[in-house]
C-alpha atoms as a PDB file:
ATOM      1  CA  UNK A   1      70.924 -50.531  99.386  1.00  0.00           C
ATOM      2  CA  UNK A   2      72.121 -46.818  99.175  1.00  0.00           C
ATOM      3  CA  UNK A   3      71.119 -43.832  99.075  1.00  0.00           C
ATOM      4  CA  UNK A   4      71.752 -43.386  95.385  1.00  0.00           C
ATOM      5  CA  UNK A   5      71.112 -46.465  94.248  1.00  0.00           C
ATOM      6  CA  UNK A   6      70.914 -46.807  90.217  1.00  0.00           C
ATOM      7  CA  UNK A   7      70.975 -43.200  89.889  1.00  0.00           C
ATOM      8  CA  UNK A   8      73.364 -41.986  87.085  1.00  0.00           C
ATOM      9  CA  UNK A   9      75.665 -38.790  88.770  1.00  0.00           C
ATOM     10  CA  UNK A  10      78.430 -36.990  86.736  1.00  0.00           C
ATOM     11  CA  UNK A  11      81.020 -35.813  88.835  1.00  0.00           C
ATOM     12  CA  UNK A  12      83.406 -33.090  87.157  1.00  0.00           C
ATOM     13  CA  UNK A  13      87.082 -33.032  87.868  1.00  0.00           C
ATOM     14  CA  UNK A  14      86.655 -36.324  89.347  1.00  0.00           C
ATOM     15  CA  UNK A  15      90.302 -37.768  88.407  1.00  0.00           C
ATOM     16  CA  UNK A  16      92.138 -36.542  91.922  1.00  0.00           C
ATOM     17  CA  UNK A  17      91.512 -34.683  95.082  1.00  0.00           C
ATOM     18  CA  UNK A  18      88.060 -33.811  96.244  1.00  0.00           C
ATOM     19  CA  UNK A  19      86.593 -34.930  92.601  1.00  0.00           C
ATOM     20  CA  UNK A  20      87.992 -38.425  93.007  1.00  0.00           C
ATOM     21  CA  UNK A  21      86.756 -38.834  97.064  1.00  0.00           C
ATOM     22  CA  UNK A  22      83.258 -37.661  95.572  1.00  0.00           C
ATOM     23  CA  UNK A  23      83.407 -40.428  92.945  1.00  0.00           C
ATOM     24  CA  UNK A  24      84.159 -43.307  95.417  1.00  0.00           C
ATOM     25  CA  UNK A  25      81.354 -41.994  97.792  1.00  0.00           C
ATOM     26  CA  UNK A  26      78.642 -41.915  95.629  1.00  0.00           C
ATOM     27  CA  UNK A  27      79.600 -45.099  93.803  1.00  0.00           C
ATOM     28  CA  UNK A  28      79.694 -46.543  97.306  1.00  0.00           C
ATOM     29  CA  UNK A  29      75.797 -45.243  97.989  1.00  0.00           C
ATOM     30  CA  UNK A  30      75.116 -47.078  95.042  1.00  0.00           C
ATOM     31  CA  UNK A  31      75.529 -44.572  92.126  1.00  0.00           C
ATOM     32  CA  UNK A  32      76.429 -45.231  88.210  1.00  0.00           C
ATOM     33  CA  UNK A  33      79.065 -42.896  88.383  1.00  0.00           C
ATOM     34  CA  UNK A  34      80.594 -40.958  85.493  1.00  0.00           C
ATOM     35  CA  UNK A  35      83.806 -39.663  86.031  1.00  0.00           C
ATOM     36  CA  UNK A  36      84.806 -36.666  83.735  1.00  0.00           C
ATOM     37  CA  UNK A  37      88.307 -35.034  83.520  1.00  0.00           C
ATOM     38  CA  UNK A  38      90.282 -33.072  81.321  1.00  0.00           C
ATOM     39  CA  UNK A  39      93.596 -33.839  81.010  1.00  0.00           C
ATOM     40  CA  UNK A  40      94.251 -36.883  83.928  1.00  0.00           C
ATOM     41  CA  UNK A  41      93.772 -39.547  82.170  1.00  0.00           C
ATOM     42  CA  UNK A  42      95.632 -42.480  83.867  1.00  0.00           C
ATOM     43  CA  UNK A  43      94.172 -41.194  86.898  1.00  0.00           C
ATOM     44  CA  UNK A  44      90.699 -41.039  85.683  1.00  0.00           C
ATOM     45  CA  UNK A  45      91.011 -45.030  84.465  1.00  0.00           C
ATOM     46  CA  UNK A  46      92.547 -45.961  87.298  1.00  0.00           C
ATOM     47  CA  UNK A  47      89.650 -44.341  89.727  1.00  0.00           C
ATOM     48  CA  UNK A  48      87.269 -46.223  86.995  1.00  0.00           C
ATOM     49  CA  UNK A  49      89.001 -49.648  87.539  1.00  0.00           C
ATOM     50  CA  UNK A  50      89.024 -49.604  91.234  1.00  0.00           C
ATOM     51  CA  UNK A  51      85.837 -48.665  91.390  1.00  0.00           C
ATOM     52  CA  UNK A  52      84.697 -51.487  88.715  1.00  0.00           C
ATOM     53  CA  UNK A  53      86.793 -54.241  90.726  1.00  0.00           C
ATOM     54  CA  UNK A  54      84.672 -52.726  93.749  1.00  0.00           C
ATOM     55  CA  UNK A  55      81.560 -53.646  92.102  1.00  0.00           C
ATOM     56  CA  UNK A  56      80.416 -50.577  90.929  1.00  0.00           C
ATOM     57  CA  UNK A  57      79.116 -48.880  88.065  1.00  0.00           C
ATOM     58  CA  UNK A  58      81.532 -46.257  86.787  1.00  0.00           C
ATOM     59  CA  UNK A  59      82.949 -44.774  83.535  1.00  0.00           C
ATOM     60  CA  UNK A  60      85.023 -42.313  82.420  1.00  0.00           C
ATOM     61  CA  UNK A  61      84.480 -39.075  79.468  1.00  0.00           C
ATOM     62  CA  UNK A  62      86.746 -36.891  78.857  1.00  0.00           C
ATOM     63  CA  UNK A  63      85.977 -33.216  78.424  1.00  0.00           C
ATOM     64  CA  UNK A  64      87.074 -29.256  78.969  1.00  0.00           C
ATOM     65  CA  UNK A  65      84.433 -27.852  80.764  1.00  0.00           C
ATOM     66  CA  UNK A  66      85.653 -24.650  79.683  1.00  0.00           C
ATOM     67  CA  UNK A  67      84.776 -25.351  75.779  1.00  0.00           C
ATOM     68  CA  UNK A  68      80.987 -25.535  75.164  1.00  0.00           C
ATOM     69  CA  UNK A  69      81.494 -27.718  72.171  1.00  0.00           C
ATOM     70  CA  UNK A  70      83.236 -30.644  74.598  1.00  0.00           C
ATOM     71  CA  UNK A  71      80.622 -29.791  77.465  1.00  0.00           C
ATOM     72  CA  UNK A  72      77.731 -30.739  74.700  1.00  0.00           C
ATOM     73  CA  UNK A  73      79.761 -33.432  73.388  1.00  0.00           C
ATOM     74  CA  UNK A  74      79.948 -35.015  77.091  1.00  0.00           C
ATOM     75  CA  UNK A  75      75.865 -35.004  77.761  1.00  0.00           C
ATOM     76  CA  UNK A  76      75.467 -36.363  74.377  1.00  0.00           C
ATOM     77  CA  UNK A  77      77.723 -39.404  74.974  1.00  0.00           C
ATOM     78  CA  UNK A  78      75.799 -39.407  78.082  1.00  0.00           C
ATOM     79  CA  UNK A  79      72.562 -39.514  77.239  1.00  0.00           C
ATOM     80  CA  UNK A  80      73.220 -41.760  74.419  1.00  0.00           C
ATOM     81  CA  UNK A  81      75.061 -44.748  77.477  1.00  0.00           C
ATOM     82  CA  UNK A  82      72.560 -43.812  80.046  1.00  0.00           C
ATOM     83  CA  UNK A  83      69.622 -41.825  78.853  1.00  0.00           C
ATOM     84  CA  UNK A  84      68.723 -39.605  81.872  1.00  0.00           C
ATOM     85  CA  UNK A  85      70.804 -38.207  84.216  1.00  0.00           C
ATOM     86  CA  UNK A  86      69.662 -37.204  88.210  1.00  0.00           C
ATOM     87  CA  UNK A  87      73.004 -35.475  89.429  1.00  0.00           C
ATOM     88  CA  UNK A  88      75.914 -33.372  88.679  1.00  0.00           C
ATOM     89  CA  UNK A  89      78.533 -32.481  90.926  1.00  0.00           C
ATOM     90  CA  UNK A  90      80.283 -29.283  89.431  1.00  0.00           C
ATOM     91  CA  UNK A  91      83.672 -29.380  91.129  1.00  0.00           C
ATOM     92  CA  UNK A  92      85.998 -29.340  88.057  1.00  0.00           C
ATOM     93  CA  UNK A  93      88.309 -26.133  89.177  1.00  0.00           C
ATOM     94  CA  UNK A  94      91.233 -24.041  87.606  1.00  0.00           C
ATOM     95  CA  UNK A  95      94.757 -25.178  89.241  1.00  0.00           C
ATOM     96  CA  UNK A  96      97.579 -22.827  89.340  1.00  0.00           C
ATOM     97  CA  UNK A  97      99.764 -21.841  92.451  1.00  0.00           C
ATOM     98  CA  UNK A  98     101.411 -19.048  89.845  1.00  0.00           C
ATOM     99  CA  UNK A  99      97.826 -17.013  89.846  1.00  0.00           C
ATOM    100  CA  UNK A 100      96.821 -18.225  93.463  1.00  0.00           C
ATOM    101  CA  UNK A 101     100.408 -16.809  94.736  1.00  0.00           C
ATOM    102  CA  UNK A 102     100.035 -13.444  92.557  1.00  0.00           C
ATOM    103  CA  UNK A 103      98.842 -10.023  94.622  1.00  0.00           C
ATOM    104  CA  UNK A 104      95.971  -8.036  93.397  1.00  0.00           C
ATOM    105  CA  UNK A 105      98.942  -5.552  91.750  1.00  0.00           C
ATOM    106  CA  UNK A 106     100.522  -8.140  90.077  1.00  0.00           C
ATOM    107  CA  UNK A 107      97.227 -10.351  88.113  1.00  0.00           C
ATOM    108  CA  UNK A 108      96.655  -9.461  84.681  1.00  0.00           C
ATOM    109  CA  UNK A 109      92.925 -10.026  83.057  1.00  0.00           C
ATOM    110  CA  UNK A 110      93.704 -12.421  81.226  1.00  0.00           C
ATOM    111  CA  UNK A 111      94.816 -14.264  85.062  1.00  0.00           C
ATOM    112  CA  UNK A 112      90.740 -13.834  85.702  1.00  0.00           C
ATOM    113  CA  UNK A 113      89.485 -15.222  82.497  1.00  0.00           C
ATOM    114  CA  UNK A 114      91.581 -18.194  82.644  1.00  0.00           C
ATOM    115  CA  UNK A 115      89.932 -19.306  85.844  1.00  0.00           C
ATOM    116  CA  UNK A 116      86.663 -18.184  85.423  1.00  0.00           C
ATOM    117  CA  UNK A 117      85.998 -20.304  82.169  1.00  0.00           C
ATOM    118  CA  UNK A 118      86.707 -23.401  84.553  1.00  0.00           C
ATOM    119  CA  UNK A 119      85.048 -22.504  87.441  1.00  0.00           C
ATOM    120  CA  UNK A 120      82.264 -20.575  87.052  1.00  0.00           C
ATOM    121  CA  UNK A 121      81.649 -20.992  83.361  1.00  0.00           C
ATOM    122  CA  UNK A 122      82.397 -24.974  83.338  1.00  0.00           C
ATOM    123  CA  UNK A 123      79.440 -24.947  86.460  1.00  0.00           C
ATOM    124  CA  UNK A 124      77.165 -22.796  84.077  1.00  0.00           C
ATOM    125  CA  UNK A 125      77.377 -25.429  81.047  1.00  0.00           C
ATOM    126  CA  UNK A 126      77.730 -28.462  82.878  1.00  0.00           C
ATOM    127  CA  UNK A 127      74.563 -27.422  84.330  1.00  0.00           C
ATOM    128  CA  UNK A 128      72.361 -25.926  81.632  1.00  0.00           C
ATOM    129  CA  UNK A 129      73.126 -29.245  79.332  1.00  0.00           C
ATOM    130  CA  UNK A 130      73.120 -31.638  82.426  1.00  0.00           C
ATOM    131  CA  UNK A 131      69.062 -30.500  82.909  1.00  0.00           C
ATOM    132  CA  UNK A 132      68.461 -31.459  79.974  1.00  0.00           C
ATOM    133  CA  UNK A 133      68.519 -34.639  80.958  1.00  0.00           C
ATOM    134  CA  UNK A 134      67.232 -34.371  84.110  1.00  0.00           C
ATOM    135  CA  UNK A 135      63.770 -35.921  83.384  1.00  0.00           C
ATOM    136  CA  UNK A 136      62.831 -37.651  86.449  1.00  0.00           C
ATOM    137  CA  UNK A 137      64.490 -34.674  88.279  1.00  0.00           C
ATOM    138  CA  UNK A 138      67.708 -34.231  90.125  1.00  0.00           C
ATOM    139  CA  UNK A 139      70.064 -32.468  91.785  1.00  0.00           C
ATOM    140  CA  UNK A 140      73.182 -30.237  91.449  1.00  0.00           C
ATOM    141  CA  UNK A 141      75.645 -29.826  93.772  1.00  0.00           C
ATOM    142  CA  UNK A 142      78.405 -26.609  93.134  1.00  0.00           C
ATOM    143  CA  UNK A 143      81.629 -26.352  94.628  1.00  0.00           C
ATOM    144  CA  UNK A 144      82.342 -23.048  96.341  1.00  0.00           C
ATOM    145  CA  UNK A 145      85.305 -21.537  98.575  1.00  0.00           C
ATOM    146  CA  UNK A 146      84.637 -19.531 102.099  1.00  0.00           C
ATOM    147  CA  UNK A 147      87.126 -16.918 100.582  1.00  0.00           C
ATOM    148  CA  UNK A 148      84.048 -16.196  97.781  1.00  0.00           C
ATOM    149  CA  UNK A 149      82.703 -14.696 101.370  1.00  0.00           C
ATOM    150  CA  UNK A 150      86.129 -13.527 103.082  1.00  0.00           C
ATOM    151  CA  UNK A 151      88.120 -12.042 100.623  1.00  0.00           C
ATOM    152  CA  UNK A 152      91.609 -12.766 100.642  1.00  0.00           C
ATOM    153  CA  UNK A 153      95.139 -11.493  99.465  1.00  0.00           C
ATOM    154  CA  UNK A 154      95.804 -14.015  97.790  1.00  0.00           C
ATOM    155  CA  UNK A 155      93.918 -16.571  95.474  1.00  0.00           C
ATOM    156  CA  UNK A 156      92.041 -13.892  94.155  1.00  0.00           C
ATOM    157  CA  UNK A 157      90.480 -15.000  90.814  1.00  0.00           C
ATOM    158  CA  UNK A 158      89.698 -17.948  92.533  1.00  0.00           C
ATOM    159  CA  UNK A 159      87.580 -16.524  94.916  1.00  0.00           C
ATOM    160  CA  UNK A 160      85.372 -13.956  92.606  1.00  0.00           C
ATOM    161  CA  UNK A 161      85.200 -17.182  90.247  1.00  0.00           C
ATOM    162  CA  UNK A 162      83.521 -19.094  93.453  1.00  0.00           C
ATOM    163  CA  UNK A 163      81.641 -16.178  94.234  1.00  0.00           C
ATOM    164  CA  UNK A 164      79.646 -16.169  90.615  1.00  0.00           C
ATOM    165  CA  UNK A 165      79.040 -19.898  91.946  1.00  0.00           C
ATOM    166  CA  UNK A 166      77.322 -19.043  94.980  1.00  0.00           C
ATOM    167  CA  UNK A 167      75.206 -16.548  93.020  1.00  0.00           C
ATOM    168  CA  UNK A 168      74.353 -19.069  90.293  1.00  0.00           C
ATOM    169  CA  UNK A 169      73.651 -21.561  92.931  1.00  0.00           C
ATOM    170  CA  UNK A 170      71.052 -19.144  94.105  1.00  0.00           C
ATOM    171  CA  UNK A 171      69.446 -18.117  91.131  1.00  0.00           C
ATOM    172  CA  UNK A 172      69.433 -21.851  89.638  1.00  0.00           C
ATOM    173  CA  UNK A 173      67.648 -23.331  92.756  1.00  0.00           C
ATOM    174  CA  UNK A 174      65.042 -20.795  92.177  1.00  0.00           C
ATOM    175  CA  UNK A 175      64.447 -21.232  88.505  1.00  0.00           C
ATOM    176  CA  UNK A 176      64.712 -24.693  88.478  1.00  0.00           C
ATOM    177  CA  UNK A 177      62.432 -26.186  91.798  1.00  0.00           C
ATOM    178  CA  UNK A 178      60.673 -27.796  92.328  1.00  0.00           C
ATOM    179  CA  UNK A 179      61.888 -30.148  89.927  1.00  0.00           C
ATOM    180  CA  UNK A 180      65.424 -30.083  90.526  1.00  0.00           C
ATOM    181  CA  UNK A 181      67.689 -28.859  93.585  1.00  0.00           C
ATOM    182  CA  UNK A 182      70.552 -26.779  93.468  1.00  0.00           C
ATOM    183  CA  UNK A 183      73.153 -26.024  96.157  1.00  0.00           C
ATOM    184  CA  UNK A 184      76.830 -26.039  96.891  1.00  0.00           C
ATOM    185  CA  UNK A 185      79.062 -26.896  99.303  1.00  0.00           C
ATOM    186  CA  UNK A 186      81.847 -23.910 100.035  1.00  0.00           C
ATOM    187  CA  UNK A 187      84.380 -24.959 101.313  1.00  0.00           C
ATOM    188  CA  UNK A 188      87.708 -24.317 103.791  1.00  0.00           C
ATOM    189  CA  UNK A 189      91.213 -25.251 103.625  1.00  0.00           C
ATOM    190  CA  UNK A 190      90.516 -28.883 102.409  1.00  0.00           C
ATOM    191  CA  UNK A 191      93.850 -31.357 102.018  1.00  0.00           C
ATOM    192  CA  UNK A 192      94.318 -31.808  98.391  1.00  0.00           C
ATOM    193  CA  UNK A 193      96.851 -30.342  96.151  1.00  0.00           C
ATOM    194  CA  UNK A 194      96.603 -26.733  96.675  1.00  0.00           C
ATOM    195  CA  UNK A 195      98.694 -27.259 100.104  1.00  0.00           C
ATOM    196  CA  UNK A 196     101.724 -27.848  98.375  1.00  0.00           C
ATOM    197  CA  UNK A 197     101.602 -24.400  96.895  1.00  0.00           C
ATOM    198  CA  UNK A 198     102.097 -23.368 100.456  1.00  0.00           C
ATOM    199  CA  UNK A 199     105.101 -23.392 102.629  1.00  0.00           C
ATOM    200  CA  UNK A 200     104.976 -25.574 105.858  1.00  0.00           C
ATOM    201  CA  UNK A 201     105.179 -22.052 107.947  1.00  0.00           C
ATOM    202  CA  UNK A 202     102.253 -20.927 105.797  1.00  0.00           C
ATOM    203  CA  UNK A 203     100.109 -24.390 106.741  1.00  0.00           C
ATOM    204  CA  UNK A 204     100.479 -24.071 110.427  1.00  0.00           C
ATOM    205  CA  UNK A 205      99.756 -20.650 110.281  1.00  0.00           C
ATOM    206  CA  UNK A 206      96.608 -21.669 108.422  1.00  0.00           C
ATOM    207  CA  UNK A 207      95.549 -24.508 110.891  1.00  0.00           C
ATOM    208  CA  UNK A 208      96.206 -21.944 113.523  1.00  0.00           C
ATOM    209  CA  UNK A 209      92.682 -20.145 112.352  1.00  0.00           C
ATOM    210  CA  UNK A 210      90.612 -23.482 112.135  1.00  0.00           C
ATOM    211  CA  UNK A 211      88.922 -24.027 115.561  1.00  0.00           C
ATOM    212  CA  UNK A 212      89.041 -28.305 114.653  1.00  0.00           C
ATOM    213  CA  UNK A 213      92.729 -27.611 114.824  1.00  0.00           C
ATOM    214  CA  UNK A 214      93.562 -29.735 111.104  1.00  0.00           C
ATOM    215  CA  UNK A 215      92.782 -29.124 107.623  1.00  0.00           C
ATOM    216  CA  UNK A 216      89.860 -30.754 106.512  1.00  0.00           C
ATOM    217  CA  UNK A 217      89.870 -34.468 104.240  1.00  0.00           C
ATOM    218  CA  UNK A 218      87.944 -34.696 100.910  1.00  0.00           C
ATOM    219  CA  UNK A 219      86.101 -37.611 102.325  1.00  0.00           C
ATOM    220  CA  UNK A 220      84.439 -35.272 104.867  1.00  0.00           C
ATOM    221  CA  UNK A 221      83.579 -32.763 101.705  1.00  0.00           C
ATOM    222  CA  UNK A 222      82.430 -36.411  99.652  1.00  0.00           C
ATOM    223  CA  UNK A 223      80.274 -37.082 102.781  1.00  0.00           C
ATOM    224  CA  UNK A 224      78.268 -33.702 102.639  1.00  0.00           C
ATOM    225  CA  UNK A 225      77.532 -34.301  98.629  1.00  0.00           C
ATOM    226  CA  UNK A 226      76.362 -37.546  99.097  1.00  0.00           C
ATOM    227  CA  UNK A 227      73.338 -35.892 101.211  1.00  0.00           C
ATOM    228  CA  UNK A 228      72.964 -32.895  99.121  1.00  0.00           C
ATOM    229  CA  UNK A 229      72.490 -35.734  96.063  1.00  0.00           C
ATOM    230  CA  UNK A 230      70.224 -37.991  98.252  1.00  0.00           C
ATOM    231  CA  UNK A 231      66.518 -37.465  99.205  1.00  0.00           C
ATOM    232  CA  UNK A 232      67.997 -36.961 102.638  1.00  0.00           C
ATOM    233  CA  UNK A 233      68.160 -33.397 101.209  1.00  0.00           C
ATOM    234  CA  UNK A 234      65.269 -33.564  99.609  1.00  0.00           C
ATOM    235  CA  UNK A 235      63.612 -30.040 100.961  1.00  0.00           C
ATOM    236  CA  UNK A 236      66.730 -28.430 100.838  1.00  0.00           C
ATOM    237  CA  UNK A 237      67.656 -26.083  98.118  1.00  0.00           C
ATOM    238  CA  UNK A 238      69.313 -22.921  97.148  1.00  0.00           C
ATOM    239  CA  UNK A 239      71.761 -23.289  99.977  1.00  0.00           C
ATOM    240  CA  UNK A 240      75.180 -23.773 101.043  1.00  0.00           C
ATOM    241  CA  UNK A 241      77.000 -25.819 103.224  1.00  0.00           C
ATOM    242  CA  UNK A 242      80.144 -24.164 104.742  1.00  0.00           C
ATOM    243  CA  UNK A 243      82.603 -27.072 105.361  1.00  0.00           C
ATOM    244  CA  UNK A 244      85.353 -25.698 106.842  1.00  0.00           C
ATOM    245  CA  UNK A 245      86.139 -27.009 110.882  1.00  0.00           C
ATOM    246  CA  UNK A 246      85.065 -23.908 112.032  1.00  0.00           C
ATOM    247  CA  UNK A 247      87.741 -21.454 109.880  1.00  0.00           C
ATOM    248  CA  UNK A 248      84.890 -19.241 108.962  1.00  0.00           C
ATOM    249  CA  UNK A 249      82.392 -18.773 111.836  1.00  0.00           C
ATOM    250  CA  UNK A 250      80.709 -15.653 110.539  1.00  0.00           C
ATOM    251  CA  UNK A 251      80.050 -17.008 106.767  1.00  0.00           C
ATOM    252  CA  UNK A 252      76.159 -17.865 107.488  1.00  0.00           C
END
């Protein structure tokens, strides 16, 4: 049957990577799934195809999570197709190996802002419109990064942006139970696009640190959203779940 059957989930950034595994799994568990993006269009209606010819109920919006008026514009078109909503997956993230790559000496401000209206401000109004529509309840699930915990030389934007996420996680679960959950996954070095940013010295170096001894697959990340969503999770909120093959032991 599913774990989510018939229950209407909007995953954000959902056009490639970890987005697009997170689509397929919670279509596959039964989901009408909505798959926002930004700018990836072809990808976004092919994911929505494949996913149709699968059986199952998906469609696509496109929206800036970064721009309120778009964010609004998104639940309306939602609410008026589907009426209520019981999940949003907030992984929609800033991409750019120039700012990633850049040392604290070298980023600018304006190197912050650009990230943090994605990432943490794109989780912030995806969320505070997606409740609104939360009637029957729900759940949120926030992407975060074990470097929000770490630190790191590099990346650095990235990780305070992820950080605000684990705070907001926090303070969301609290205002918002019992009636709807709130937690994130925070994750490791996962295999999407990022990698290529790297040179292949730099990626055995990095799977050097990870006790499973490989980077980790955005099905595995899919896998732990799918429970976070489900009533598997059901007395589980304000948490996170550290996916990262052992890279950060010390994190919880």
């Amino acid at each position: 049957m599913g774990r989510l059957k018939d229950k209407v989930i909007l995953v954000t950034g959902a056009s490639r990577g970890i987005g697009r595994a997170i689509a397929r799994a919670v279509a596959g568990e039964g989901a009408r799934v909505i798959i926002n993006y930004r700018s990836s269009a072809k990808e976004a209606e092919e994911l929505m195809l494949e996913l149709r010819r699968s059986g199952f109920d998906a469609s696509v919006i496109k929206a800036d999570v970064s721009r309120e008026d778009e964010v609004k514009s998104m639940f309306k078109l939602i609410e008026r197709d589907y009426g209520v909503l019981h999940g949003v997956v907030n992984n929609a993230g800033h991409g750019s190996a120039t700012i990633w790559n850049k040392r604290l000496r070298e980023l600018t401000w304006s190197d912050f802002e650009e990230v943090i209206t994605v990432d943490l401000k794109g989780t912030f109004l995806c969320s505070k419109f997606g409740i609104e529509l939360m009637r029957d309840g729900g759940s949120i699930v926030n992407v975060a990064s074990i470097t929000a915990r770490t630190g790191d030389t590099t990346g650095i934007p990235y990780l305070v942006a992820k950080s605000g996420i684990i705070a907001l996680t926090k303070s969301m679960a609290l205002s918002l139970a019992p009636r709807i959950r709130v937690n994130a996954v925070v994750l490791g070095s996962i295999e999407t696009g990022w990698v290529n940013w790297l040179s292949n010295d730099e990626v055995r170096k990095l799977i050097n640190y990870i006790p499973m001894g490989r980077l980790g697959k955005p099905e595995e990340v899919a896998r732990a959203v799918v429970f976070l969503l489900s009533d598997d999770s059901s007395f589980i909120t304000g948490h996170t779940i550290v996916i990262d093959g052992g890279e950060c032991t010390a994190c919880d």
